[in-house]
PDB file of N, CA and C in Angstrom:
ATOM      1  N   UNK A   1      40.422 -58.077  23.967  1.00  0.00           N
ATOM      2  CA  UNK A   1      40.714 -58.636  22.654  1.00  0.00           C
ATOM      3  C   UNK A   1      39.850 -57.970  21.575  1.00  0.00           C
ATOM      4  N   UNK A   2      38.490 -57.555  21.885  1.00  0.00           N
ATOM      5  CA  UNK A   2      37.673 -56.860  21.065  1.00  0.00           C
ATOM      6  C   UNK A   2      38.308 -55.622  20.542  1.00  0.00           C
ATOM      7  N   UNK A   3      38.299 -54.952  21.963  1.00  0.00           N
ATOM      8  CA  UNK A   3      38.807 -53.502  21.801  1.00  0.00           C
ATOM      9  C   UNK A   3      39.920 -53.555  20.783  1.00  0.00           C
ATOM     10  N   UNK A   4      41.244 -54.741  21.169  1.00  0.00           N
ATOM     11  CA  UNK A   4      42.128 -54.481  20.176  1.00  0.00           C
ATOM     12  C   UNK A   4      41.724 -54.606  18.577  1.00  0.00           C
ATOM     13  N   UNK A   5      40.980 -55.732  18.165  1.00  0.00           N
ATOM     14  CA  UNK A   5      40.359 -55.232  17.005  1.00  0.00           C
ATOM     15  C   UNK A   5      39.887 -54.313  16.417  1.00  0.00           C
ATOM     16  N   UNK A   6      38.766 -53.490  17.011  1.00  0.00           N
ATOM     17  CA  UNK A   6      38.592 -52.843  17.109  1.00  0.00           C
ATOM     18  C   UNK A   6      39.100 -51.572  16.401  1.00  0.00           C
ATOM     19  N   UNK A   7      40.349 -51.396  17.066  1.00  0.00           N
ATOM     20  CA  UNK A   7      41.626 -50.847  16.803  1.00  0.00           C
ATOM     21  C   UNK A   7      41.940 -50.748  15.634  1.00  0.00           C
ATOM     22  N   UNK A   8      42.599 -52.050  15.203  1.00  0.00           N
ATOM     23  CA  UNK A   8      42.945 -52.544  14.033  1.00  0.00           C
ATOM     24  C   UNK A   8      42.439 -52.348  12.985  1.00  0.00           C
ATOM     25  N   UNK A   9      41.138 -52.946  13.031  1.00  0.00           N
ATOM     26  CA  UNK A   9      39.977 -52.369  11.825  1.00  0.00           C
ATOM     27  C   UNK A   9      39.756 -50.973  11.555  1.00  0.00           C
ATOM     28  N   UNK A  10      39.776 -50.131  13.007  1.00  0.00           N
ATOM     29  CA  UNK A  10      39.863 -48.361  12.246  1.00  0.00           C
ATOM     30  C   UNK A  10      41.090 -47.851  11.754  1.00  0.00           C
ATOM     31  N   UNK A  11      42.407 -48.760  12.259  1.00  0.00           N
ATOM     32  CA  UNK A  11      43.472 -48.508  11.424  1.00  0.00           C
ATOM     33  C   UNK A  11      43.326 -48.622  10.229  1.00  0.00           C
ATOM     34  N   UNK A  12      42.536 -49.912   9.722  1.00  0.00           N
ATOM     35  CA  UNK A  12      42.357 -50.705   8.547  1.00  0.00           C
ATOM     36  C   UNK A  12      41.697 -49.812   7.761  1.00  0.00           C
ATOM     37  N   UNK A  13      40.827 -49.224   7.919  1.00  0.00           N
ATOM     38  CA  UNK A  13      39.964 -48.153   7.553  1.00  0.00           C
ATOM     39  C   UNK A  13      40.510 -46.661   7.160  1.00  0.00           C
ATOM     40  N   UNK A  14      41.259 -46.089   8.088  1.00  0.00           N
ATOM     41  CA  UNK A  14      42.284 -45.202   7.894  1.00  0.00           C
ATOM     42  C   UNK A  14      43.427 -45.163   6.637  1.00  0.00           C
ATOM     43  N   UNK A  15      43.771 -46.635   6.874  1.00  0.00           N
ATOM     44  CA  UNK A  15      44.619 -47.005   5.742  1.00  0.00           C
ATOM     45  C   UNK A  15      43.480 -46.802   3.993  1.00  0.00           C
ATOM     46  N   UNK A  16      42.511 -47.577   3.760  1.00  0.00           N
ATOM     47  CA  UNK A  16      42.031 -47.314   3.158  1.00  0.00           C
ATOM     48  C   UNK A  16      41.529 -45.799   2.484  1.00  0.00           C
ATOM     49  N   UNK A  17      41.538 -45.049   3.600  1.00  0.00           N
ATOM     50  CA  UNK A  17      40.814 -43.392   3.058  1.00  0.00           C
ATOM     51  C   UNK A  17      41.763 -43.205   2.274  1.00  0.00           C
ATOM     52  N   UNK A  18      43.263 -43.287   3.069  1.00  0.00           N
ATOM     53  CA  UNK A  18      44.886 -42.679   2.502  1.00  0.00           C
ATOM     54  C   UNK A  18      45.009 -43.335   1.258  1.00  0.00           C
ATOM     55  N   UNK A  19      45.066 -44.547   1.037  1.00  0.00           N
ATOM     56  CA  UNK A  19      45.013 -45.178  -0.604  1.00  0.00           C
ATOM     57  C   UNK A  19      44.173 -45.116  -1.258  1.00  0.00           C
ATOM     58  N   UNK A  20      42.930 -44.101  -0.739  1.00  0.00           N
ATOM     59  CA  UNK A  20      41.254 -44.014  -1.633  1.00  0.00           C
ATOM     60  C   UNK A  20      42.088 -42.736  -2.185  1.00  0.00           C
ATOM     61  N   UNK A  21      42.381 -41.642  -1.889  1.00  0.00           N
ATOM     62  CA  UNK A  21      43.164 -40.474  -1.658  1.00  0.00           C
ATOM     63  C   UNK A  21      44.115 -40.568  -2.997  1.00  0.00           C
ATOM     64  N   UNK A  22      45.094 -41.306  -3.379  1.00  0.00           N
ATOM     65  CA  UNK A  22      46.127 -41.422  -3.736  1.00  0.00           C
ATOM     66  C   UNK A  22      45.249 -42.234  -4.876  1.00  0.00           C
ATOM     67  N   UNK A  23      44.117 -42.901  -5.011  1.00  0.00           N
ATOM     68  CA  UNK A  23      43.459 -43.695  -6.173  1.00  0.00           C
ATOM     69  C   UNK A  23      44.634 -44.351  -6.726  1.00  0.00           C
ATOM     70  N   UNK A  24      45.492 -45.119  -5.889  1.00  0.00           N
ATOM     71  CA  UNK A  24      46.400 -45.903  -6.889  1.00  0.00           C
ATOM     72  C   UNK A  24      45.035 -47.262  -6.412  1.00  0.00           C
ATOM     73  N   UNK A  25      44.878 -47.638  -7.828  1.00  0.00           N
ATOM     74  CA  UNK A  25      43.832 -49.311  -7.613  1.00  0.00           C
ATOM     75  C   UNK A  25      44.489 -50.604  -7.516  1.00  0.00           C
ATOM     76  N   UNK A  26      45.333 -50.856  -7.544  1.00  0.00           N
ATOM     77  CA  UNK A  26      46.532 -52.237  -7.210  1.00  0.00           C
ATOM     78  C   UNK A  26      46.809 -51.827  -6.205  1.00  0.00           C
ATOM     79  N   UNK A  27      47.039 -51.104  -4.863  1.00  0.00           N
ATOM     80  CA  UNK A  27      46.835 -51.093  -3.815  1.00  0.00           C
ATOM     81  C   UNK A  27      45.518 -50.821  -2.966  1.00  0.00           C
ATOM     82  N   UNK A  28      44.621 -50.498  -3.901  1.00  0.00           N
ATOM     83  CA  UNK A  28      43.152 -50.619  -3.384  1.00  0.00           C
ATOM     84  C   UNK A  28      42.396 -52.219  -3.094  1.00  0.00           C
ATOM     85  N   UNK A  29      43.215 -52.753  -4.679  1.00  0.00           N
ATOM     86  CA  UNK A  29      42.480 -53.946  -4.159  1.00  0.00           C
ATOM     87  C   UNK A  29      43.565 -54.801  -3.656  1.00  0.00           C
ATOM     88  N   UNK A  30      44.995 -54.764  -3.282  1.00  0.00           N
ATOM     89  CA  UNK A  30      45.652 -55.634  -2.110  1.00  0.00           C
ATOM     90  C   UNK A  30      44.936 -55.224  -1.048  1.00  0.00           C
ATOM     91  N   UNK A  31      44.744 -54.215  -0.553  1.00  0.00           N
ATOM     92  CA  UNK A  31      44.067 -53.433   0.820  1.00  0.00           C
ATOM     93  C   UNK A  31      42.770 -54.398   1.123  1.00  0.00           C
ATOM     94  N   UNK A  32      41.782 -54.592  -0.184  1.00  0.00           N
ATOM     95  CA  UNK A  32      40.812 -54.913  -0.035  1.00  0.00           C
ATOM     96  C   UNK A  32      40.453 -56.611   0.298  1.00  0.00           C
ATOM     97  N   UNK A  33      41.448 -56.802  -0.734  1.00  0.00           N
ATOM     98  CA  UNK A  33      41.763 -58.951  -0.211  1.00  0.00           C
ATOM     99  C   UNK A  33      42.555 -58.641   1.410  1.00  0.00           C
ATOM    100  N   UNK A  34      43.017 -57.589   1.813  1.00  0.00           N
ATOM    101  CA  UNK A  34      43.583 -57.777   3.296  1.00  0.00           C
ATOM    102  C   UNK A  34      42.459 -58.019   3.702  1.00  0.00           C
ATOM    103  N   UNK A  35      41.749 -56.963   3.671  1.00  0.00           N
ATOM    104  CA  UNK A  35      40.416 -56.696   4.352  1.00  0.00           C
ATOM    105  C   UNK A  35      39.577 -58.049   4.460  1.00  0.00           C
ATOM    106  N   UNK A  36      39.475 -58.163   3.459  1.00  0.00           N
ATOM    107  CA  UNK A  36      38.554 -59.770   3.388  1.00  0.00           C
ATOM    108  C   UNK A  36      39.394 -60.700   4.203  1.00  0.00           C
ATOM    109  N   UNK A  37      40.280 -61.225   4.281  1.00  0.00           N
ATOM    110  CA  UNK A  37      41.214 -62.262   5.115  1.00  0.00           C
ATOM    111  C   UNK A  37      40.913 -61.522   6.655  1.00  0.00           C
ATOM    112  N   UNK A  38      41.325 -60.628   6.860  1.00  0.00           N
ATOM    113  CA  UNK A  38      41.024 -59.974   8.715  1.00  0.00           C
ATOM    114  C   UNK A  38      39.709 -60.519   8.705  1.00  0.00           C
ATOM    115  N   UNK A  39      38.892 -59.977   7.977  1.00  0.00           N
ATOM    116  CA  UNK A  39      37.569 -60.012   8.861  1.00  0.00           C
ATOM    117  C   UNK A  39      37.382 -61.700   8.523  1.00  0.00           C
ATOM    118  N   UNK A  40      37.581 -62.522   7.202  1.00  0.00           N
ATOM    119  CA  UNK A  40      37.239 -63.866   7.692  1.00  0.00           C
ATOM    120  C   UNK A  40      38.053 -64.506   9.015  1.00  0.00           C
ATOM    121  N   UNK A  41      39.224 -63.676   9.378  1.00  0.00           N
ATOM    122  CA  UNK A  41      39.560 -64.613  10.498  1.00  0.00           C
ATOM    123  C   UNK A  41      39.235 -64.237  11.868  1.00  0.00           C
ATOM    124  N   UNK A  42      38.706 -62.975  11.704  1.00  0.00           N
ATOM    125  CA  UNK A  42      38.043 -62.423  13.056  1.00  0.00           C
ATOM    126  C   UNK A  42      36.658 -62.821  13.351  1.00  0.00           C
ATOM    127  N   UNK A  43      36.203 -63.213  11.997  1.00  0.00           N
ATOM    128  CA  UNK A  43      34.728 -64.277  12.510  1.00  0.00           C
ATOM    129  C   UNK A  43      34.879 -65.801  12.413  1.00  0.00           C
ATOM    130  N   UNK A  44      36.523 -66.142  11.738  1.00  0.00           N
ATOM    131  CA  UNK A  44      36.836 -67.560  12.377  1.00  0.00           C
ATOM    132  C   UNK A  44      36.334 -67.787  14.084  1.00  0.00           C
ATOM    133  N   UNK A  45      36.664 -68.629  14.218  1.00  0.00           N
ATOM    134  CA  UNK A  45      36.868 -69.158  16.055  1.00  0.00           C
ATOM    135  C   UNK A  45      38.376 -68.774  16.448  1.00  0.00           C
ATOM    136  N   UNK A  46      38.896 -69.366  15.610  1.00  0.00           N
ATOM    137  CA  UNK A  46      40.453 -69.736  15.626  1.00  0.00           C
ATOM    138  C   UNK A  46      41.503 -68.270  15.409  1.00  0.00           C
TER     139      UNK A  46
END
């Protein structure tokens, strides 16, 4: 289950370089409220 995170998050990350790249900022910061929601629910319990 880690590993798959893991995963996810360097996808997550990947995704980010590609829209750092392209400097469109309304998809920098949807990317970035994603970002915040994953990781609050990956340090949820639930």
């Amino acid at each position: 289950m880690k590993e798959r995170n893991f995963s996810y998050f360097s996808n997550l990350v990947v995704d980010i370089h590609l829209i750092h790249l392209r400097s469109c900022s309304l998809a920098r910061m949807c990317l970035f409220i994603l970002m915040f929601i994953a990781t609050v629910t990956s340090v949820c319990p639930y």
